[in-house]
PDB file of N, CA and C in Angstrom:
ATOM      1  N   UNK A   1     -33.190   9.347 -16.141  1.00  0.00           N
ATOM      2  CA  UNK A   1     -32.038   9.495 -15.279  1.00  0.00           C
ATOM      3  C   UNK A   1     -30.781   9.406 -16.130  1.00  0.00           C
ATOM      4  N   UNK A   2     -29.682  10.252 -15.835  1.00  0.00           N
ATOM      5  CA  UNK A   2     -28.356  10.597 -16.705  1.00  0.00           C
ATOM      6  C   UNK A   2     -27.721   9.861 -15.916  1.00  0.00           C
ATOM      7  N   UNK A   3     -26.861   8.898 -16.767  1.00  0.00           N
ATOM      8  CA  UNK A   3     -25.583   7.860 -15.803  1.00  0.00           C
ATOM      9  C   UNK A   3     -24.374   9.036 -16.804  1.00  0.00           C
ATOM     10  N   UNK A   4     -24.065   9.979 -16.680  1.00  0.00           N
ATOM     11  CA  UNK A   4     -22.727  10.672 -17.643  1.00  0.00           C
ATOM     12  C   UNK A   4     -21.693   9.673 -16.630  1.00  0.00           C
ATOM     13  N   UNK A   5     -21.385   9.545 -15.843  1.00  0.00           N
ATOM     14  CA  UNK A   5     -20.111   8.809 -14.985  1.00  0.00           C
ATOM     15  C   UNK A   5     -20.058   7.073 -14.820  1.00  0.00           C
ATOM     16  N   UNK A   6     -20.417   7.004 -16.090  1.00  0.00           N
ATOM     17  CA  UNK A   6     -20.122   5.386 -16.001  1.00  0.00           C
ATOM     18  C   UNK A   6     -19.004   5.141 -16.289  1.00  0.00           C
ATOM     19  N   UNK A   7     -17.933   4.101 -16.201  1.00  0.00           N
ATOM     20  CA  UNK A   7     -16.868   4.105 -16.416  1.00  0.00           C
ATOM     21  C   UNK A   7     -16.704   2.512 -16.625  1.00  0.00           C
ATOM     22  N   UNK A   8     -16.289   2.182 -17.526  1.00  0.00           N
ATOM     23  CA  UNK A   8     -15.634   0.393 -18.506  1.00  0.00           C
ATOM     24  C   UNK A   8     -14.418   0.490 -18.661  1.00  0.00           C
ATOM     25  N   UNK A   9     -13.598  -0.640 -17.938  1.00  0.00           N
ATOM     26  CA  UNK A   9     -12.115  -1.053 -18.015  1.00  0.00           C
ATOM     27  C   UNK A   9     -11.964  -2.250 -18.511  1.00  0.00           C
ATOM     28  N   UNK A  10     -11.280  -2.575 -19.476  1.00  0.00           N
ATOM     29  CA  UNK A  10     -11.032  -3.726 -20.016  1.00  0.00           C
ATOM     30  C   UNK A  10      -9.756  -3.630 -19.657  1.00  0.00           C
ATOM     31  N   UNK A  11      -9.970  -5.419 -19.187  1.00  0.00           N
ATOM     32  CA  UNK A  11      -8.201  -5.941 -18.704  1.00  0.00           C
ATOM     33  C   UNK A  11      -7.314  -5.865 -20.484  1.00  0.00           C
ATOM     34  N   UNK A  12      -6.282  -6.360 -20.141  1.00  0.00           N
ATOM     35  CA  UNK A  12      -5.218  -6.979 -21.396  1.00  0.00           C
ATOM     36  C   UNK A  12      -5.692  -8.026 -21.232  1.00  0.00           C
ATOM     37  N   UNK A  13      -6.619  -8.928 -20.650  1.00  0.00           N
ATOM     38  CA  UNK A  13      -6.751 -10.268 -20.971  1.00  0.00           C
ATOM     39  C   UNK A  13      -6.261 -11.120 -20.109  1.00  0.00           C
ATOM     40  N   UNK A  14      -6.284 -12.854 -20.172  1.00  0.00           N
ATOM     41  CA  UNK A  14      -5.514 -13.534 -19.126  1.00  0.00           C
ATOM     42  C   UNK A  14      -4.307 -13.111 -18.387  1.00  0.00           C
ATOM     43  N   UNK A  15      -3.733 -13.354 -17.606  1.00  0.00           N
ATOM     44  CA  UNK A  15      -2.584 -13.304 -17.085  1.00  0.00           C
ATOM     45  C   UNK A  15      -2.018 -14.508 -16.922  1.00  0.00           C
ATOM     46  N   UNK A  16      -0.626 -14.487 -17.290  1.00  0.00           N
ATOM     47  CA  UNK A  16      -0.122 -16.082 -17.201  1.00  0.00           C
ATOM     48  C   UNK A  16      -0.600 -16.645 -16.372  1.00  0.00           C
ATOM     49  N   UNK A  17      -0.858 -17.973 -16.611  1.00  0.00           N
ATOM     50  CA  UNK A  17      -1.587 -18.644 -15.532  1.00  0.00           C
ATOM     51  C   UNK A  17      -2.721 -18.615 -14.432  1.00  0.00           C
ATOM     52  N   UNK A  18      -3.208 -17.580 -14.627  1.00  0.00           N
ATOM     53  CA  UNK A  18      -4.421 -16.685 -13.636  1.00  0.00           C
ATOM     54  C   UNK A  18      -5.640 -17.489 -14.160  1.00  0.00           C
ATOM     55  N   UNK A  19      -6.425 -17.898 -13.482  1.00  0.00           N
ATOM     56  CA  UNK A  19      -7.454 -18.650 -13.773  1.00  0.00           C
ATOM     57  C   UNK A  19      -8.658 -17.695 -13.364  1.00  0.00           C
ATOM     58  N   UNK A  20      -9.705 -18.148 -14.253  1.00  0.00           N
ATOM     59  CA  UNK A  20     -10.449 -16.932 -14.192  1.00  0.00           C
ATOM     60  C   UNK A  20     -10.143 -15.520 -14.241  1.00  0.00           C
ATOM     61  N   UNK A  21      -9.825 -14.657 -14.939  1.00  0.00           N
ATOM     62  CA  UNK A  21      -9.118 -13.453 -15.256  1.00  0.00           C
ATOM     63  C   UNK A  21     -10.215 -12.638 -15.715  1.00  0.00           C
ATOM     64  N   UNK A  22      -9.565 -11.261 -14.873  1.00  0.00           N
ATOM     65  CA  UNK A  22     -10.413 -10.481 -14.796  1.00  0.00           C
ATOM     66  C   UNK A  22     -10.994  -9.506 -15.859  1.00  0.00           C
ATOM     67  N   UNK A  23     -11.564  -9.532 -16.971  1.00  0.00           N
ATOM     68  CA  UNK A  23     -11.258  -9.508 -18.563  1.00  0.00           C
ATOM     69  C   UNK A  23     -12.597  -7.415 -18.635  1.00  0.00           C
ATOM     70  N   UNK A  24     -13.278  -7.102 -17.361  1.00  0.00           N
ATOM     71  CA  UNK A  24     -13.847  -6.115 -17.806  1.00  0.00           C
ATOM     72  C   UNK A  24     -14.327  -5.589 -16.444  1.00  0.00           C
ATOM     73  N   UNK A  25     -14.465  -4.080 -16.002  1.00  0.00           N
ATOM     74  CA  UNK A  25     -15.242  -3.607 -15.112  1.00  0.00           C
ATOM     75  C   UNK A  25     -16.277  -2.416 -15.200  1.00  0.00           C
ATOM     76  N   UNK A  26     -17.130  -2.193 -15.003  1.00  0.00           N
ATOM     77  CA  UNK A  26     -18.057  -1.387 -15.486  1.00  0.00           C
ATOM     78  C   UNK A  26     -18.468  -0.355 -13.793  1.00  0.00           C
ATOM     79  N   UNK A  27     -18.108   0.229 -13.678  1.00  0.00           N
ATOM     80  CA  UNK A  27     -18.745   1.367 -12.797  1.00  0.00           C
ATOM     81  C   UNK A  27     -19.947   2.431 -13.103  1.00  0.00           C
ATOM     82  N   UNK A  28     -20.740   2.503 -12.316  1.00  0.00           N
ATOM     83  CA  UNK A  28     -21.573   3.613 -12.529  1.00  0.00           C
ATOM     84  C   UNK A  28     -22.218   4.241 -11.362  1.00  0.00           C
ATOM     85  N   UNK A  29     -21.267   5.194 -10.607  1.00  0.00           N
ATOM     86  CA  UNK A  29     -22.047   5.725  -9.539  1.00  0.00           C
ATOM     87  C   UNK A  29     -20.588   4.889  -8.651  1.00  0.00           C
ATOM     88  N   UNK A  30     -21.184   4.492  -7.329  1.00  0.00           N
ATOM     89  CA  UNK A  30     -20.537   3.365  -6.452  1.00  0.00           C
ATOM     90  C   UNK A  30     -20.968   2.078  -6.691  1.00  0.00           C
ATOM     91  N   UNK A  31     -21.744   1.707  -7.763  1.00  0.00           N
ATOM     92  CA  UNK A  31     -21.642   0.281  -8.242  1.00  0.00           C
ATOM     93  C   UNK A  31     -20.622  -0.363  -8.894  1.00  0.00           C
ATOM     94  N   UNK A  32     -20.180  -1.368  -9.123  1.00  0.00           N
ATOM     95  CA  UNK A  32     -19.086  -1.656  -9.988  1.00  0.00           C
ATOM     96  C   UNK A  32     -19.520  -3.659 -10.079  1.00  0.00           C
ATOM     97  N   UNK A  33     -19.500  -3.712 -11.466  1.00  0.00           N
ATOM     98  CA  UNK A  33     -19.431  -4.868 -12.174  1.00  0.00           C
ATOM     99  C   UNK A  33     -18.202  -5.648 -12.521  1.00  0.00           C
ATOM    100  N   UNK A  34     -17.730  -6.684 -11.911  1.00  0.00           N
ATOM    101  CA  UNK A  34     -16.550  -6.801 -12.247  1.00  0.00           C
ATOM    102  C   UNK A  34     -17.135  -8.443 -13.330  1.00  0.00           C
ATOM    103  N   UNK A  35     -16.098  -8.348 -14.727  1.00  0.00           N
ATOM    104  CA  UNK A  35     -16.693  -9.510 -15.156  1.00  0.00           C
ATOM    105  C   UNK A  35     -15.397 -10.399 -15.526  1.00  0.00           C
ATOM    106  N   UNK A  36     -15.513 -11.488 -15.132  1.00  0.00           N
ATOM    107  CA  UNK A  36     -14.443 -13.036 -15.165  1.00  0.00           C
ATOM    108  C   UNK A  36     -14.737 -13.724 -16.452  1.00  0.00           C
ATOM    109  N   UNK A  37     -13.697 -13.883 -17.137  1.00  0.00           N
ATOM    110  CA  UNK A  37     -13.713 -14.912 -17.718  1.00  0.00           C
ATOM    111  C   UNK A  37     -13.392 -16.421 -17.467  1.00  0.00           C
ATOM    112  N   UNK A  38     -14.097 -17.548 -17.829  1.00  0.00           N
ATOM    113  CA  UNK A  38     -13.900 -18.659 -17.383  1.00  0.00           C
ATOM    114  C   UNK A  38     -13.822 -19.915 -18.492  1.00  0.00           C
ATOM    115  N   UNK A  39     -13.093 -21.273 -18.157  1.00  0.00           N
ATOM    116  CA  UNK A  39     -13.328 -21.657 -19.382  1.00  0.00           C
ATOM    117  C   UNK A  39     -13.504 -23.196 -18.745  1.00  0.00           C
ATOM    118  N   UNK A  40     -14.197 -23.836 -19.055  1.00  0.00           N
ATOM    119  CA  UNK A  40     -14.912 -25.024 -18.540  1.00  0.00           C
ATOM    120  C   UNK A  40     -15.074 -26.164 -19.781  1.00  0.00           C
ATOM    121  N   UNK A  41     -15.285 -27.543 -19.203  1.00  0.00           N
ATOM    122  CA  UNK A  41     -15.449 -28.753 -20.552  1.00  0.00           C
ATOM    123  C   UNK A  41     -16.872 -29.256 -20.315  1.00  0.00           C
ATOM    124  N   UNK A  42     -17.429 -29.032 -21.628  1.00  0.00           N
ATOM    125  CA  UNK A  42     -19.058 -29.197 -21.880  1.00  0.00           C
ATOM    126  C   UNK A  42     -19.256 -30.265 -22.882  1.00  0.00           C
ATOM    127  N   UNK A  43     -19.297 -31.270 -22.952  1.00  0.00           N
ATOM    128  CA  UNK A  43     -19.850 -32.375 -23.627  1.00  0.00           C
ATOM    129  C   UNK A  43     -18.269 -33.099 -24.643  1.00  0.00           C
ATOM    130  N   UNK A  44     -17.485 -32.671 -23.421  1.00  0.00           N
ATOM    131  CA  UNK A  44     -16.109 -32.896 -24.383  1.00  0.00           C
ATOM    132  C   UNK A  44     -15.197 -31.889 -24.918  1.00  0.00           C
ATOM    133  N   UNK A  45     -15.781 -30.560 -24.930  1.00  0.00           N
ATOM    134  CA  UNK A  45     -15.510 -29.665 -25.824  1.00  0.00           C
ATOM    135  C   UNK A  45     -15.224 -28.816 -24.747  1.00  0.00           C
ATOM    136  N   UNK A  46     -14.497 -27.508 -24.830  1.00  0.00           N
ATOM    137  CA  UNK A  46     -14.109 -26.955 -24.493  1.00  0.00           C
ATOM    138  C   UNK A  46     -14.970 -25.662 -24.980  1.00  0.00           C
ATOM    139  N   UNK A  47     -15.257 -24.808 -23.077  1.00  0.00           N
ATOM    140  CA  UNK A  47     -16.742 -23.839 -23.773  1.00  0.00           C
ATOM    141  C   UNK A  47     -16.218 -22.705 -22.538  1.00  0.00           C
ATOM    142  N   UNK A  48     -16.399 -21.096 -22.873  1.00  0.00           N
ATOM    143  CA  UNK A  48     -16.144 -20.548 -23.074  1.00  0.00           C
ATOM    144  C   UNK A  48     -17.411 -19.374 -22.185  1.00  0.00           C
ATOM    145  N   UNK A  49     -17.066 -19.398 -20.821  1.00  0.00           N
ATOM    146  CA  UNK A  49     -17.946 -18.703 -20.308  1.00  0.00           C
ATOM    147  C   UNK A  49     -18.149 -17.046 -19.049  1.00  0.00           C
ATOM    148  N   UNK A  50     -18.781 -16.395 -18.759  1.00  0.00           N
ATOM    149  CA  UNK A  50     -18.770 -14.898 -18.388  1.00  0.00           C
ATOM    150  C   UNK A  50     -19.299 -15.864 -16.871  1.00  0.00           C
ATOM    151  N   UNK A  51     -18.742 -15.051 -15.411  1.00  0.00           N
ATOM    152  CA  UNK A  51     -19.664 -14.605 -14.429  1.00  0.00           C
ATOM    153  C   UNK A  51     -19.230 -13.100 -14.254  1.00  0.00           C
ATOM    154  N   UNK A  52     -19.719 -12.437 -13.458  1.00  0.00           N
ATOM    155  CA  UNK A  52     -20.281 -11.371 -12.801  1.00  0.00           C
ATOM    156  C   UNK A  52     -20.141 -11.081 -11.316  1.00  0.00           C
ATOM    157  N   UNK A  53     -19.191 -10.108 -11.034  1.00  0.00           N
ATOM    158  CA  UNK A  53     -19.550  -9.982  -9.142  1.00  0.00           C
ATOM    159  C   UNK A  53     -20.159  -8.700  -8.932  1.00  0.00           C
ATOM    160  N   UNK A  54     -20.993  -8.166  -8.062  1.00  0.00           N
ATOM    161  CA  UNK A  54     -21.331  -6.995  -8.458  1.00  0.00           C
ATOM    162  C   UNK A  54     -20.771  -6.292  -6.505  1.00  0.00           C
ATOM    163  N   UNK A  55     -20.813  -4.987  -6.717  1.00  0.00           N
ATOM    164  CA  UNK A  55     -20.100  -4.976  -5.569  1.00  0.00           C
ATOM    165  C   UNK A  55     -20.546  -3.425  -5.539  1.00  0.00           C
ATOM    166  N   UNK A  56     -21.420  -2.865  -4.271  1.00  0.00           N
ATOM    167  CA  UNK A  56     -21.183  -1.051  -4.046  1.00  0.00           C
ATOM    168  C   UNK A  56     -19.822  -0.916  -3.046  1.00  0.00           C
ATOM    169  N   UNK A  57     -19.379   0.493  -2.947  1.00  0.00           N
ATOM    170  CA  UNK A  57     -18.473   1.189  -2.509  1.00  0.00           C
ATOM    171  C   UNK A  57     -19.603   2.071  -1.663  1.00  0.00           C
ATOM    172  N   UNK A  58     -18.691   2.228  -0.265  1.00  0.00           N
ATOM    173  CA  UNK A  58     -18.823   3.168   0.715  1.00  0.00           C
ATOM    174  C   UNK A  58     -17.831   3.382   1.680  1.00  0.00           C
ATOM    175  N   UNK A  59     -18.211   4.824   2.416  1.00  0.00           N
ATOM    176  CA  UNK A  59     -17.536   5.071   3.164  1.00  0.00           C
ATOM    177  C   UNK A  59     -18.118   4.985   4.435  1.00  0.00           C
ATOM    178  N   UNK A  60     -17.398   3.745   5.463  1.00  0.00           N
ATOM    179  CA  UNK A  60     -17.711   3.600   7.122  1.00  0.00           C
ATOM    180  C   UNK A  60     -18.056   4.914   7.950  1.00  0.00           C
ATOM    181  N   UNK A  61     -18.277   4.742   8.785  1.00  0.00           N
ATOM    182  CA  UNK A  61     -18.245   5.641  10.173  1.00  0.00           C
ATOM    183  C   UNK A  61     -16.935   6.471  10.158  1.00  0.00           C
ATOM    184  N   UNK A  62     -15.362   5.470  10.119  1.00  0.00           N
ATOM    185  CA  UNK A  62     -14.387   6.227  10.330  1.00  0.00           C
ATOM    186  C   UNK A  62     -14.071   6.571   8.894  1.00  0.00           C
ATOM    187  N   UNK A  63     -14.465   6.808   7.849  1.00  0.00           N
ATOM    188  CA  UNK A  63     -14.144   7.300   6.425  1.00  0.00           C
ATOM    189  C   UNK A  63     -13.535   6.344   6.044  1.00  0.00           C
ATOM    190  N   UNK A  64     -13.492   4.963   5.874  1.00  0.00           N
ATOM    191  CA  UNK A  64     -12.694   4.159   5.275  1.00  0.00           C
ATOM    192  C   UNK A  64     -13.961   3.413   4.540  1.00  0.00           C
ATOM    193  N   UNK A  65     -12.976   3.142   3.098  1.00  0.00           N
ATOM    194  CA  UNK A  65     -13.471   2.871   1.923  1.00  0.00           C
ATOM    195  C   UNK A  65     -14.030   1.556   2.025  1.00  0.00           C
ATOM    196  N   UNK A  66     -15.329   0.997   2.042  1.00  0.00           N
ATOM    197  CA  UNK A  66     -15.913  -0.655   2.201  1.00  0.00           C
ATOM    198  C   UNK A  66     -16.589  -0.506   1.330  1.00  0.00           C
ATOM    199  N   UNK A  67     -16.612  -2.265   1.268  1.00  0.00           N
ATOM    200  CA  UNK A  67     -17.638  -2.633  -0.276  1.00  0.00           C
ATOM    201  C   UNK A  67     -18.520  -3.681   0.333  1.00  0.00           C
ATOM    202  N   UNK A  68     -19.432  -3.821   0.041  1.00  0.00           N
ATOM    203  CA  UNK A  68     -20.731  -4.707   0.070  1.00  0.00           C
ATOM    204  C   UNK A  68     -21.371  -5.362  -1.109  1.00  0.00           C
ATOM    205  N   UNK A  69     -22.237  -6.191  -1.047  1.00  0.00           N
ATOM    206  CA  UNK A  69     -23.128  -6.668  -1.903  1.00  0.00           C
ATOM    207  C   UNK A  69     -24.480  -6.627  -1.649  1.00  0.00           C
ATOM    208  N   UNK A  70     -24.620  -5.791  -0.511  1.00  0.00           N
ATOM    209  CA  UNK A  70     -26.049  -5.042  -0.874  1.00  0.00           C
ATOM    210  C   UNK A  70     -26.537  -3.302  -1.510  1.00  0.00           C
ATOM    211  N   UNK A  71     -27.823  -3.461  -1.795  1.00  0.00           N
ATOM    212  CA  UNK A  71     -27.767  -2.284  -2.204  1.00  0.00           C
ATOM    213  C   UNK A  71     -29.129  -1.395  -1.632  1.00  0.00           C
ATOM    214  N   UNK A  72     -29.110  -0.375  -1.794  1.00  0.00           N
ATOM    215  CA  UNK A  72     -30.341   0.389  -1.254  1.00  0.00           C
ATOM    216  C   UNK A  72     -31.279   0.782  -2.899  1.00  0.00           C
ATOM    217  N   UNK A  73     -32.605   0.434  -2.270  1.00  0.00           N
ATOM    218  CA  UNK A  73     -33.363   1.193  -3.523  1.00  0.00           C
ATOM    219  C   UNK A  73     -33.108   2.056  -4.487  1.00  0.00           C
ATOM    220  N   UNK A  74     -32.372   3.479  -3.658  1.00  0.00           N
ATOM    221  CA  UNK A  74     -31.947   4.377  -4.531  1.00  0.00           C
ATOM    222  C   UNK A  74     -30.716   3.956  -5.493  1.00  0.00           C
ATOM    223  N   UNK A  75     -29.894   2.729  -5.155  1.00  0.00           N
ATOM    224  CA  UNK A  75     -28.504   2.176  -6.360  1.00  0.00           C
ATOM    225  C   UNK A  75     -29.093   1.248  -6.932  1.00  0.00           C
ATOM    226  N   UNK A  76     -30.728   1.768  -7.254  1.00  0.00           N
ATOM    227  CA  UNK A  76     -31.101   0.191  -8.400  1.00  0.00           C
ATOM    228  C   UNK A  76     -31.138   0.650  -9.789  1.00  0.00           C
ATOM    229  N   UNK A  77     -31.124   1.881  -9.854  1.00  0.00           N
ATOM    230  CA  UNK A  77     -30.783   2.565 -11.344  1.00  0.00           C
ATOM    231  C   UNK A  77     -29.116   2.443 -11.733  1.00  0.00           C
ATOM    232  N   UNK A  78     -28.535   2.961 -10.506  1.00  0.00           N
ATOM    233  CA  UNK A  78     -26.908   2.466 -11.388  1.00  0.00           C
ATOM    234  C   UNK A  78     -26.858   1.076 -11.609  1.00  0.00           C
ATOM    235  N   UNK A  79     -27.146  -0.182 -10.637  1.00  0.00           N
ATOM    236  CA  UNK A  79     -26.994  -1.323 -10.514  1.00  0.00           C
ATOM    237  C   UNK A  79     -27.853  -1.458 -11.752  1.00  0.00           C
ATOM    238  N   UNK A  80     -29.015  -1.370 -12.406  1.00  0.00           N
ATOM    239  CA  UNK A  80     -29.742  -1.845 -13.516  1.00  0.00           C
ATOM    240  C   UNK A  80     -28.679  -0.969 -14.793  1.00  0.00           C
ATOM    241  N   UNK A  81     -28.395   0.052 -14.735  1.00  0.00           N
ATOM    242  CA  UNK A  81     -27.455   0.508 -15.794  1.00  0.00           C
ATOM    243  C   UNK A  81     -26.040  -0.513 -16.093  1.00  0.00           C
ATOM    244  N   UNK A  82     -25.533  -0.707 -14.901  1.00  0.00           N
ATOM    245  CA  UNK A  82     -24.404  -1.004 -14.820  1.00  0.00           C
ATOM    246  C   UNK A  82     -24.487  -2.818 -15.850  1.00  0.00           C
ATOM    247  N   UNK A  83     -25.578  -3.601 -15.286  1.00  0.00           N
ATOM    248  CA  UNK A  83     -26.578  -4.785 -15.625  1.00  0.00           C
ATOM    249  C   UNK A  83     -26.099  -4.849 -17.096  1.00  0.00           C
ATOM    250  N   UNK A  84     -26.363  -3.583 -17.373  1.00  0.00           N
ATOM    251  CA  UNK A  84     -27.162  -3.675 -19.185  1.00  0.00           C
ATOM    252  C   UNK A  84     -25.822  -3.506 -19.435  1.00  0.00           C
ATOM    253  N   UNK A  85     -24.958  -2.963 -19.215  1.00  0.00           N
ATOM    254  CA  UNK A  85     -23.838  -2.634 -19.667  1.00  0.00           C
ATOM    255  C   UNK A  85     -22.412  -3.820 -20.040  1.00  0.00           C
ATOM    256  N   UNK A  86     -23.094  -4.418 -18.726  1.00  0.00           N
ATOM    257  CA  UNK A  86     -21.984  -5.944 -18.441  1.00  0.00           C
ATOM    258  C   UNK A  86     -23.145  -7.065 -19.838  1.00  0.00           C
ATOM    259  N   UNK A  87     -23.885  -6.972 -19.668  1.00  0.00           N
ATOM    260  CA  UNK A  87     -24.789  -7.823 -20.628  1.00  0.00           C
ATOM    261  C   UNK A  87     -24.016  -7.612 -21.975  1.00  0.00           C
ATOM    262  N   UNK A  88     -24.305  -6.338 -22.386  1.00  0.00           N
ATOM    263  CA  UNK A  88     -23.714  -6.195 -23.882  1.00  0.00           C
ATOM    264  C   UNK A  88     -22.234  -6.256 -24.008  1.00  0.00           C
ATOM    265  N   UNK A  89     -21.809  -5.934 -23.125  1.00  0.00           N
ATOM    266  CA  UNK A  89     -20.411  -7.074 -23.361  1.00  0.00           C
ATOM    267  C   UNK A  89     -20.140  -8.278 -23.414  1.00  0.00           C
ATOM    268  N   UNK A  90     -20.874  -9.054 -22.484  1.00  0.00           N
ATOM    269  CA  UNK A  90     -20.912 -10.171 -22.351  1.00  0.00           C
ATOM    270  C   UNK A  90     -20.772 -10.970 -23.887  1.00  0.00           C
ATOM    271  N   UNK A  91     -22.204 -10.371 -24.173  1.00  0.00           N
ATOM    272  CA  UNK A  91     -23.212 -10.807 -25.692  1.00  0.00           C
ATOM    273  C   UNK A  91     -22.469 -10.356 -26.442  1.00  0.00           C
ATOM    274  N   UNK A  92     -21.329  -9.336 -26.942  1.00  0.00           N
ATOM    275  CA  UNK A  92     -21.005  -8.985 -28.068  1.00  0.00           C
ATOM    276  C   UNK A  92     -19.258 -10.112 -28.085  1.00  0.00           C
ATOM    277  N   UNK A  93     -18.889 -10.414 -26.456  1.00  0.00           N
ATOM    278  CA  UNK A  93     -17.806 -11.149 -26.178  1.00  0.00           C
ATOM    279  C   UNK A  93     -18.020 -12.564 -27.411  1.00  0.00           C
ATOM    280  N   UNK A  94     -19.539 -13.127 -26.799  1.00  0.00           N
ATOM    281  CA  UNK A  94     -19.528 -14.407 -27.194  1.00  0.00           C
ATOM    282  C   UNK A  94     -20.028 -14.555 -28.307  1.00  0.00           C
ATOM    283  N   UNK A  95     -20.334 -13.452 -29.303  1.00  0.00           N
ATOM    284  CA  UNK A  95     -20.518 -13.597 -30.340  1.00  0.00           C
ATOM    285  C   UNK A  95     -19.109 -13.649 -31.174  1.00  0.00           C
ATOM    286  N   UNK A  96     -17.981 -12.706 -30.772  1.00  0.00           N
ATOM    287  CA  UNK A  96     -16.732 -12.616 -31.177  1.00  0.00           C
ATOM    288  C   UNK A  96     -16.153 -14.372 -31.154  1.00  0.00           C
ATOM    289  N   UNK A  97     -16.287 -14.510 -29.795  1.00  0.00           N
ATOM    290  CA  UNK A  97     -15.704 -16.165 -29.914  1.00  0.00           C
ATOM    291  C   UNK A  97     -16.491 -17.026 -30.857  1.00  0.00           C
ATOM    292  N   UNK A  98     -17.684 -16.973 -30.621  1.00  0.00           N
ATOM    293  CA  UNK A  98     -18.390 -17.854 -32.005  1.00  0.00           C
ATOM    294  C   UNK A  98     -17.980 -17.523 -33.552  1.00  0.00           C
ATOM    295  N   UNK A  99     -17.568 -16.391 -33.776  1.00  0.00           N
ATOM    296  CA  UNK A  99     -17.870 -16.520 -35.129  1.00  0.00           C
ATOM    297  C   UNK A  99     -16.170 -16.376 -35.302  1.00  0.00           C
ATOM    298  N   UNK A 100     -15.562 -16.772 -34.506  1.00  0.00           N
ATOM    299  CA  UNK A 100     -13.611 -17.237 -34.413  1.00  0.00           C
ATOM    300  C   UNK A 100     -13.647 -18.243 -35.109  1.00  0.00           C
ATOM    301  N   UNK A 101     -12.424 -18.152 -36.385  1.00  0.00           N
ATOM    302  CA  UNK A 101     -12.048 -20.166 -36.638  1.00  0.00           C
ATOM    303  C   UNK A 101     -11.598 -20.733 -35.126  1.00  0.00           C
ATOM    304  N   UNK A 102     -11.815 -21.970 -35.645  1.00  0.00           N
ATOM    305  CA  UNK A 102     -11.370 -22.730 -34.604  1.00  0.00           C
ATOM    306  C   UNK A 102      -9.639 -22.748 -34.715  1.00  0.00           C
ATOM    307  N   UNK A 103      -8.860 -23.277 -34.386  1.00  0.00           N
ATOM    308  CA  UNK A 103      -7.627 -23.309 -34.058  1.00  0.00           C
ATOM    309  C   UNK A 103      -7.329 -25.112 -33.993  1.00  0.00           C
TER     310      UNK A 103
END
């Protein structure tokens, strides 16, 4: 199966003061991955972590644009594309922060 219409938006990054910021989105089809950055205290330390919302697009009865969080069988290929896609960002994110000096 050909995903040619996937589409990845990377934010500019935090926004003053915006907690949890919206740092990447990945579309493929009417799926869309939206991914958060978050930053949380783990054993003292300050750690550095990804969630994920995943969300389809449709159009109602009266043509107006709704989103859900379910999906039908046939959006498990974009939704599994879309998956792999938010993953390797994720993974290539937190390798970037690991191998950062510290500050």
């Amino acid at each position: 199966m050909s995903f040619d219409k996937v589409n990845e938006v990377e934010t500019e990054g935090a926004e003053a003061g915006k907690k949890n910021p919206l740092v990447k989105m990945v579309t493929c089809g009417n799926v869309r991955l939206s991914i958060f950055e978050n930053d949380s205290q783990q054993s003292g330390e300050a750690a550095l972590y990804y969630t994920v919302k995943v969300s389809r697009s449709y159009r109602d009865g009266a043509g107006k644009w709704q989103s859900t969080s379910s999906f039908y069988k046939s959006h498990l290929p974009q939704l599994i594309h879309a998956c792999q896609r938010a993953l390797a960002f994720v993974e290539d994110a937190e390798s970037e922060a690991a191998a950062a000096p510290p500050f």
